[in-house]
PDB file of N, CA and C in Angstrom:
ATOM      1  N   UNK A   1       0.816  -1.206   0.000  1.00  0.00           N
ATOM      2  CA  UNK A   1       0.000   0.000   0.000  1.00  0.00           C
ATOM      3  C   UNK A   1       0.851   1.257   0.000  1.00  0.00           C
ATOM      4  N   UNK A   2       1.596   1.046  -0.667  1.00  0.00           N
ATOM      5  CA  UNK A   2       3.051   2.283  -0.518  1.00  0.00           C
ATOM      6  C   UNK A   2       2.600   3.525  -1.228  1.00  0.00           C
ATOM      7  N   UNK A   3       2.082   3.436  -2.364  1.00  0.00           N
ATOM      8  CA  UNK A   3       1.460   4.371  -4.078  1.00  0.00           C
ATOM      9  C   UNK A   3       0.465   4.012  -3.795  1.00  0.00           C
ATOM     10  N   UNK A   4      -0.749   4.679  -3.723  1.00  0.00           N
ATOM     11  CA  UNK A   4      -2.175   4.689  -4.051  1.00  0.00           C
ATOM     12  C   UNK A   4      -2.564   6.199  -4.530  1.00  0.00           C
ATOM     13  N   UNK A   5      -3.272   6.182  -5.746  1.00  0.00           N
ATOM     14  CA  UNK A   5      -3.470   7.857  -6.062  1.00  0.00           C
ATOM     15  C   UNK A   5      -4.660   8.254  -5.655  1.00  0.00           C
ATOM     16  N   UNK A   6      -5.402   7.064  -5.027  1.00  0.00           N
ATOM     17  CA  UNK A   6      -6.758   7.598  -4.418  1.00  0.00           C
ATOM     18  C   UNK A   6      -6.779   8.192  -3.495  1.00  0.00           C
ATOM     19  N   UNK A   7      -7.503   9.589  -3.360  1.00  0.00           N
ATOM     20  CA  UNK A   7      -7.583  10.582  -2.096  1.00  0.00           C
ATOM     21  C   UNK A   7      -8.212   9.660  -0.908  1.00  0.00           C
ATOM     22  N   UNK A   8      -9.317   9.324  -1.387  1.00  0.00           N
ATOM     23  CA  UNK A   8     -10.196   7.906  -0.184  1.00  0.00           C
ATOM     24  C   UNK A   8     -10.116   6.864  -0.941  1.00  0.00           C
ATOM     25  N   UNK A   9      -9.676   6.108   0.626  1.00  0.00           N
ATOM     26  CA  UNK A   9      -9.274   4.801   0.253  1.00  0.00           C
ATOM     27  C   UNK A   9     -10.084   3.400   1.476  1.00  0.00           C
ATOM     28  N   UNK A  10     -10.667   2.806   1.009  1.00  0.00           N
ATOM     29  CA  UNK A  10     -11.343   2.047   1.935  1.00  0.00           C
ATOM     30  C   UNK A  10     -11.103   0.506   1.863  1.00  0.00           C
ATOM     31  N   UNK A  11     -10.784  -0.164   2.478  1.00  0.00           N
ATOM     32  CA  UNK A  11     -10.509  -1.782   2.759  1.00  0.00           C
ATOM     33  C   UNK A  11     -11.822  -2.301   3.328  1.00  0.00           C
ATOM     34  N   UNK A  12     -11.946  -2.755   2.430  1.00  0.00           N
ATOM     35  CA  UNK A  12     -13.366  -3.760   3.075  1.00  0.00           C
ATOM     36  C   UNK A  12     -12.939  -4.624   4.006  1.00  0.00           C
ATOM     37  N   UNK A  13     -11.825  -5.366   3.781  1.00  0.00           N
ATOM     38  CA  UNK A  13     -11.451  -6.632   4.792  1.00  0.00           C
ATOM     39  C   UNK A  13     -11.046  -6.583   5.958  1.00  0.00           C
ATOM     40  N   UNK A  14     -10.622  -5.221   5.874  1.00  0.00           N
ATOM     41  CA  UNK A  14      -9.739  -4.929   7.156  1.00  0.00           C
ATOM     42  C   UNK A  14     -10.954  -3.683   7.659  1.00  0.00           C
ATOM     43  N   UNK A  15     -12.105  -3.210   6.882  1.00  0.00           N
ATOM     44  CA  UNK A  15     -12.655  -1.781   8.035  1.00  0.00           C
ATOM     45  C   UNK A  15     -11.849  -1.028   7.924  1.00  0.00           C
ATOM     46  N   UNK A  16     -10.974  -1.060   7.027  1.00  0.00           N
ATOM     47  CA  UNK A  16      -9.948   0.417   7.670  1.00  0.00           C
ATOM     48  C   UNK A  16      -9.902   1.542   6.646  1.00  0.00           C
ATOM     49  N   UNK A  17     -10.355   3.288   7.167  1.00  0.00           N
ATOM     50  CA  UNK A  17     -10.500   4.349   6.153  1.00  0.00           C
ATOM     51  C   UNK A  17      -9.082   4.994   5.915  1.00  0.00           C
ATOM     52  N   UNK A  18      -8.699   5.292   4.615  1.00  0.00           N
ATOM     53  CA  UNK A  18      -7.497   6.397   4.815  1.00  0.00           C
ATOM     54  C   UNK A  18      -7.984   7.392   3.723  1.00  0.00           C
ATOM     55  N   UNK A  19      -7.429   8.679   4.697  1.00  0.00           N
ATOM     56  CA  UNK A  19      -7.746   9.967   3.417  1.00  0.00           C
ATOM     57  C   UNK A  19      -6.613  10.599   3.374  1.00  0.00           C
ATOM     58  N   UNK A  20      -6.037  10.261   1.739  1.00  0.00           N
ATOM     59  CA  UNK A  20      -4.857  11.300   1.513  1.00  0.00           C
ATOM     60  C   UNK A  20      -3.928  10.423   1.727  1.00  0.00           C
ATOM     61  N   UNK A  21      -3.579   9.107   2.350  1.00  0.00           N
ATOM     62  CA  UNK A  21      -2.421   8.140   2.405  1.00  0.00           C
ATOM     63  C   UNK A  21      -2.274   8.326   4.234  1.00  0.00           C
ATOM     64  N   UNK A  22      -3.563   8.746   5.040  1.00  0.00           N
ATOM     65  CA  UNK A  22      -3.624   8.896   6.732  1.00  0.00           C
ATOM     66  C   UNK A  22      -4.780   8.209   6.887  1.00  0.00           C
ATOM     67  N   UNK A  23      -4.375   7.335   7.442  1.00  0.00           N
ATOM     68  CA  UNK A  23      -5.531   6.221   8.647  1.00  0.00           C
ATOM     69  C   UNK A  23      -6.405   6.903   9.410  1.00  0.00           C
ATOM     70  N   UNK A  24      -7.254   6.977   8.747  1.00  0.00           N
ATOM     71  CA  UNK A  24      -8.459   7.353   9.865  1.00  0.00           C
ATOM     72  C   UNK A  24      -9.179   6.729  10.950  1.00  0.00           C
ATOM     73  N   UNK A  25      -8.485   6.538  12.136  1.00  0.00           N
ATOM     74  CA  UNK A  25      -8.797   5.524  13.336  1.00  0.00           C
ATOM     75  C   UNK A  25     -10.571   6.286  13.774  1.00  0.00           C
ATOM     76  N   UNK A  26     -10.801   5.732  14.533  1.00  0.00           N
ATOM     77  CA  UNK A  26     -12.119   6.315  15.323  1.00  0.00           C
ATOM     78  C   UNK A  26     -12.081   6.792  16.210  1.00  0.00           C
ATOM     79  N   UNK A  27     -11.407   6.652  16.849  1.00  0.00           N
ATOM     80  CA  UNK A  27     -10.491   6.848  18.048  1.00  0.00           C
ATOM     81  C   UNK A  27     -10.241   8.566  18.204  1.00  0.00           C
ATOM     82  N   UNK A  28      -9.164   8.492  16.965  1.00  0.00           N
ATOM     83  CA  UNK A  28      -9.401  10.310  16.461  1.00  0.00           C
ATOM     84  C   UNK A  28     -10.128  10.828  16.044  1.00  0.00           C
ATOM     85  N   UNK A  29     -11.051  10.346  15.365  1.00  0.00           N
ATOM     86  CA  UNK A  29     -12.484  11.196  15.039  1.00  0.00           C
ATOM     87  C   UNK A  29     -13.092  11.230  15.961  1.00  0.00           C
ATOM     88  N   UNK A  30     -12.785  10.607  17.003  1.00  0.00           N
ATOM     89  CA  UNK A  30     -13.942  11.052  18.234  1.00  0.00           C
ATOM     90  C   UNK A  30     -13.254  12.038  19.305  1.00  0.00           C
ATOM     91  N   UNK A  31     -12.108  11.932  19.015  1.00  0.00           N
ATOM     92  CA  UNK A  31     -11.215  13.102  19.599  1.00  0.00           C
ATOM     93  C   UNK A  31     -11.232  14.274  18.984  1.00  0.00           C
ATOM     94  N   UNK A  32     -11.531  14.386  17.643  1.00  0.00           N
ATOM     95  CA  UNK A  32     -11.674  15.820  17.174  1.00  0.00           C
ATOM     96  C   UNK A  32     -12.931  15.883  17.190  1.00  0.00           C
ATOM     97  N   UNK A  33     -14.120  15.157  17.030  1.00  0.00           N
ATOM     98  CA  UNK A  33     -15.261  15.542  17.511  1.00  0.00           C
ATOM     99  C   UNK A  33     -15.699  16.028  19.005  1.00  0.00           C
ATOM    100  N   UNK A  34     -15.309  15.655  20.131  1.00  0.00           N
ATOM    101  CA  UNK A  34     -15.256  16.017  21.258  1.00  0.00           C
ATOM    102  C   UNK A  34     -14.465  17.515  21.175  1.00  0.00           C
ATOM    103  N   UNK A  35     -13.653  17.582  20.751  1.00  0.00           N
ATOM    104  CA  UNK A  35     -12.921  18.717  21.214  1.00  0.00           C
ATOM    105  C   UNK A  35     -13.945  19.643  20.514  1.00  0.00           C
ATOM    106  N   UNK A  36     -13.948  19.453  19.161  1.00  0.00           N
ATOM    107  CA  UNK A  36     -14.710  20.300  18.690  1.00  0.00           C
ATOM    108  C   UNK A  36     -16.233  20.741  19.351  1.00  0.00           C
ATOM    109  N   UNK A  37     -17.002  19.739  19.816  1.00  0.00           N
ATOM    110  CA  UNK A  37     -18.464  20.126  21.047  1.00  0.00           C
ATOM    111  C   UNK A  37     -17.820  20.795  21.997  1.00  0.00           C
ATOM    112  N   UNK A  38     -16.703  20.185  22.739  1.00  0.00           N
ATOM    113  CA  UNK A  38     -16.144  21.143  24.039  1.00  0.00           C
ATOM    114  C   UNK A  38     -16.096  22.836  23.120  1.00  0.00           C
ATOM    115  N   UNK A  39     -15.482  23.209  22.359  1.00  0.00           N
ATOM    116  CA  UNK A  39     -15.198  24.424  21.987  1.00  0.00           C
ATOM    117  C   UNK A  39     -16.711  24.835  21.872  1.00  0.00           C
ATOM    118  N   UNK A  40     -17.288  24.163  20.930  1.00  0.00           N
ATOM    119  CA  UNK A  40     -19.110  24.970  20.597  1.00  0.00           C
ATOM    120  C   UNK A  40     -19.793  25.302  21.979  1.00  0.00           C
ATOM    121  N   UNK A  41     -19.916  24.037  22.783  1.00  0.00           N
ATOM    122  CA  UNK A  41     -20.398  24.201  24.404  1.00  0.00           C
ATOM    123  C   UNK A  41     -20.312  25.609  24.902  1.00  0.00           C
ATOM    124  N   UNK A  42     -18.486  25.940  24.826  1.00  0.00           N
ATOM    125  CA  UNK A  42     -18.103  26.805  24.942  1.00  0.00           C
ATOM    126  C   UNK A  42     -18.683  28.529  24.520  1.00  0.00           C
ATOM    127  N   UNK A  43     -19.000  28.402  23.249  1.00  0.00           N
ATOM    128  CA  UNK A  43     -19.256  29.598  22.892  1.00  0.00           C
ATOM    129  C   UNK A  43     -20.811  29.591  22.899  1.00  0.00           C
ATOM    130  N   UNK A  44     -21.511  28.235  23.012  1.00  0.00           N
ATOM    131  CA  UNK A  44     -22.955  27.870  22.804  1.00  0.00           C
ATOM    132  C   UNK A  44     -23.844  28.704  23.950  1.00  0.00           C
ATOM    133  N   UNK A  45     -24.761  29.678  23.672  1.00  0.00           N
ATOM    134  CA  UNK A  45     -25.438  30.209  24.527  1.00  0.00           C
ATOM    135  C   UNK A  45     -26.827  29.432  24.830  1.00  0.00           C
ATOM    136  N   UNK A  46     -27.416  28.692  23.432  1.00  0.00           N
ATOM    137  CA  UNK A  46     -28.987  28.303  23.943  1.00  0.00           C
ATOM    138  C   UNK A  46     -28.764  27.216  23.048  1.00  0.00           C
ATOM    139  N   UNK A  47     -29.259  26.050  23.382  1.00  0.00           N
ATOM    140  CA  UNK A  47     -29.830  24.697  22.640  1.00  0.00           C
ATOM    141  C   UNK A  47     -28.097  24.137  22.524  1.00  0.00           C
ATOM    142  N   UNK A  48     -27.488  23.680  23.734  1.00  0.00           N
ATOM    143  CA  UNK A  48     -26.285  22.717  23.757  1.00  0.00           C
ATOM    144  C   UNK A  48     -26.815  21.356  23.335  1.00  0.00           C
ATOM    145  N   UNK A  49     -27.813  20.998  23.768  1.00  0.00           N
ATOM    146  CA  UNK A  49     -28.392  19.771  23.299  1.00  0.00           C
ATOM    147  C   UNK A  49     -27.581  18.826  22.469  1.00  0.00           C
ATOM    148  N   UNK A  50     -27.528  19.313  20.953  1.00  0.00           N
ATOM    149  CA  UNK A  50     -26.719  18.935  19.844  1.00  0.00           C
ATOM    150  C   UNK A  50     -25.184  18.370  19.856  1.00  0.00           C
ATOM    151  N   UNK A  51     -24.762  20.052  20.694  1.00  0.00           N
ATOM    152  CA  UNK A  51     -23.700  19.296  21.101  1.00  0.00           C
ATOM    153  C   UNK A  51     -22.810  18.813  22.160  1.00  0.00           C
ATOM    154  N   UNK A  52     -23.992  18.522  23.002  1.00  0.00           N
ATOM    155  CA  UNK A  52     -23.434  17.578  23.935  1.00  0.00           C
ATOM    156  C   UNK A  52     -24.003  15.970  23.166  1.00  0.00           C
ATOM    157  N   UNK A  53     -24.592  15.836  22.499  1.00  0.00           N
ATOM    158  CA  UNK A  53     -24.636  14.377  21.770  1.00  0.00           C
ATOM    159  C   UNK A  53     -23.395  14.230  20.861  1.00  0.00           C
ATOM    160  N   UNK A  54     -23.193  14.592  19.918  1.00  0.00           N
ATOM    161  CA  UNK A  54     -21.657  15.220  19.504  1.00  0.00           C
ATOM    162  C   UNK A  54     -20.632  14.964  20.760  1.00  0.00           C
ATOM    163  N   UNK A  55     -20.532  15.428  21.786  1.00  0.00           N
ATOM    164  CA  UNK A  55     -19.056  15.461  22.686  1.00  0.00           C
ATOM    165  C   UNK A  55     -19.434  13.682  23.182  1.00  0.00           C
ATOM    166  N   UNK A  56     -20.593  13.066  23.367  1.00  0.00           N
ATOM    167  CA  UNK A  56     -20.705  11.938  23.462  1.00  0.00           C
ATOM    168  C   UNK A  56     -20.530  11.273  22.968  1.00  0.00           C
ATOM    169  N   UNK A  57     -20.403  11.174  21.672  1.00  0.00           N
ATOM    170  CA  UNK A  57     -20.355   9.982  20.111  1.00  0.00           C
ATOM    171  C   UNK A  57     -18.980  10.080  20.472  1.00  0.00           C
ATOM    172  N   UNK A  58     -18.199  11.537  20.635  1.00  0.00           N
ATOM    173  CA  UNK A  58     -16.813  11.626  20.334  1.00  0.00           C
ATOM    174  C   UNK A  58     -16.245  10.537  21.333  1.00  0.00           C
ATOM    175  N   UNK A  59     -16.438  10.963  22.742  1.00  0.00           N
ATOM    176  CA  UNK A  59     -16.191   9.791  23.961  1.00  0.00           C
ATOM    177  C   UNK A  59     -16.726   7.998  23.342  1.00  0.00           C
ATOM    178  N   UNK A  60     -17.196   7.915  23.059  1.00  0.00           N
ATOM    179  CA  UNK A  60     -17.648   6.349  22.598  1.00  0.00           C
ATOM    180  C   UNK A  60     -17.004   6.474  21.841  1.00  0.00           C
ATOM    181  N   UNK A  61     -16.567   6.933  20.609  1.00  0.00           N
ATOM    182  CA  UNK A  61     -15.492   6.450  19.702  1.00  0.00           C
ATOM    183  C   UNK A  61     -14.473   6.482  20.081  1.00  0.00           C
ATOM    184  N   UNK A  62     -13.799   7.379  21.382  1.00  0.00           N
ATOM    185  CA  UNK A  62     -12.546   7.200  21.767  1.00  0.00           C
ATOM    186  C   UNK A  62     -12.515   6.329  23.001  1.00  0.00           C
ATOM    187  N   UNK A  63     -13.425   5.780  23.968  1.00  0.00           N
ATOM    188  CA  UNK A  63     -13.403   4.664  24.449  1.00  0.00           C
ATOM    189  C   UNK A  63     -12.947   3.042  24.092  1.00  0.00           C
ATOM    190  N   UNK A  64     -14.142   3.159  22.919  1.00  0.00           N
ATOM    191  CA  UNK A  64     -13.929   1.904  21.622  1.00  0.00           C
ATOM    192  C   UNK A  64     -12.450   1.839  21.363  1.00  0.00           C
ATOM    193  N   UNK A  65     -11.952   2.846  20.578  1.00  0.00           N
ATOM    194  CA  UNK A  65     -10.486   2.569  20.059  1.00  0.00           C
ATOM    195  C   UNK A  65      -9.362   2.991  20.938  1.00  0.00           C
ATOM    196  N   UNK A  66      -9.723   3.018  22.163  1.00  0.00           N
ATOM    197  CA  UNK A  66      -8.510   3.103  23.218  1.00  0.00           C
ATOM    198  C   UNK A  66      -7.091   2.637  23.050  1.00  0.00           C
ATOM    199  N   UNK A  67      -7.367   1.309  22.610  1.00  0.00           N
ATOM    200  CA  UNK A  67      -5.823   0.666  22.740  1.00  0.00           C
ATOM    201  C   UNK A  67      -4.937   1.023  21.253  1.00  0.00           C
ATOM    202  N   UNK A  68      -5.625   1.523  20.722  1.00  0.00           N
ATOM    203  CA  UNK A  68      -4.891   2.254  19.486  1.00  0.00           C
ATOM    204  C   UNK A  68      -4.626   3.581  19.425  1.00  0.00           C
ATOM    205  N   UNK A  69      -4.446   4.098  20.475  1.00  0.00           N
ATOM    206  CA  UNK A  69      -4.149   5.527  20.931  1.00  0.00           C
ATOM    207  C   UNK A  69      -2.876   5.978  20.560  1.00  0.00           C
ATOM    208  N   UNK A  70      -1.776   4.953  21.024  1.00  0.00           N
ATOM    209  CA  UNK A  70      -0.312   5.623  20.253  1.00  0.00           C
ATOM    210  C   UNK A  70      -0.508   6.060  18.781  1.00  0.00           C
ATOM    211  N   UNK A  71      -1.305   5.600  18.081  1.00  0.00           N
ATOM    212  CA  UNK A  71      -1.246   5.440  16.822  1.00  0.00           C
ATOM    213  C   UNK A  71      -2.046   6.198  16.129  1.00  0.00           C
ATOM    214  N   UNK A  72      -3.287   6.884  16.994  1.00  0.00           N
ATOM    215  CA  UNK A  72      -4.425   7.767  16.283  1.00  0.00           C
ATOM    216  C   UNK A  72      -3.665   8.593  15.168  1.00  0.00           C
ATOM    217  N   UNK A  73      -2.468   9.332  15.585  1.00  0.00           N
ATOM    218  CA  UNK A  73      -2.362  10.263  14.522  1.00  0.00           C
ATOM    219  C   UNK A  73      -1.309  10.483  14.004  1.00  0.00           C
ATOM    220  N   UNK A  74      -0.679   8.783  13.986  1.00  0.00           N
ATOM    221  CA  UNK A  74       0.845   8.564  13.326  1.00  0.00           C
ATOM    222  C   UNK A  74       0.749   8.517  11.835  1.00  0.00           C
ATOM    223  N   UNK A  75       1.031   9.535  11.247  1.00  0.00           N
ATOM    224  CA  UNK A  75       1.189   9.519   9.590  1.00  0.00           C
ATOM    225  C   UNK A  75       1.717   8.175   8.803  1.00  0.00           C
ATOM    226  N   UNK A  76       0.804   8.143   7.795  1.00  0.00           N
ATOM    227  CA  UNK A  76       1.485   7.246   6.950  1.00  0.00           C
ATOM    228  C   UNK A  76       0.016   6.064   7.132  1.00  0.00           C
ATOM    229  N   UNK A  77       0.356   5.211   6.172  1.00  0.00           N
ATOM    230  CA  UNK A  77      -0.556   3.615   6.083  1.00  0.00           C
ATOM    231  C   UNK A  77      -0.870   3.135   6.936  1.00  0.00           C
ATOM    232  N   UNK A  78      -0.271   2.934   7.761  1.00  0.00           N
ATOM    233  CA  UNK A  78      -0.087   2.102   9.055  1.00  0.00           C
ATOM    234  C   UNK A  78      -0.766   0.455   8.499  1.00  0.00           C
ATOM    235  N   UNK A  79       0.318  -0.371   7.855  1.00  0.00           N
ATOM    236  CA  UNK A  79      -0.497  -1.458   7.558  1.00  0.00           C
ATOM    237  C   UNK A  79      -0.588  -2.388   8.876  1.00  0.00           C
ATOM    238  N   UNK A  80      -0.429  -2.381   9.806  1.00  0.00           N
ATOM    239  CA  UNK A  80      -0.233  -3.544  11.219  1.00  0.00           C
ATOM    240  C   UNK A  80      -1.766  -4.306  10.925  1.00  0.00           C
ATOM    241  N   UNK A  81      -1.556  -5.957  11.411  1.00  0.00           N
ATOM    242  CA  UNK A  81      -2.523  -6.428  11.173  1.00  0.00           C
ATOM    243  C   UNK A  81      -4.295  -5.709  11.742  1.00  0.00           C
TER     244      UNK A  81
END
């Protein structure tokens, strides 16, 4: 998986997304989703609602992929089984 010219790239066998030749774990999408609700929360005056469901998905996706944490946002393929 060294050359691929596809911007998105998806493995059926393995579940695994990459955009741009970077692994998209869940793990980090739920880490930039959280952060991102923490910031809105932040500036949010009426109807947090939204995104406190948002800062929640983010926590469950970074619960789920815990043990792949060194790795959320190590550049490159990452082919490991």
């Amino acid at each position: 998986m060294s050359t691929h010219a596809h911007l998105i790239h998806y493995d059926a066998d393995r579940r695994r997304l990459w955009i741009a030749g970077q692994r998209c774990h869940h793990g980090a999408t739920g880490a930039l989703l959280t952060a991102a609700a923490t910031v809105g929360l932040l500036a949010a005056r009426l109807r947090p609602t939204g995104l406190l469901a948002l800062a929640a998905t983010g926590c469950v996706l970074m619960a789920d992929d815990w043990h792949d944490r060194p790795i959320w946002f190590e550049r490159g393929w990452q082919n490991q089984p």
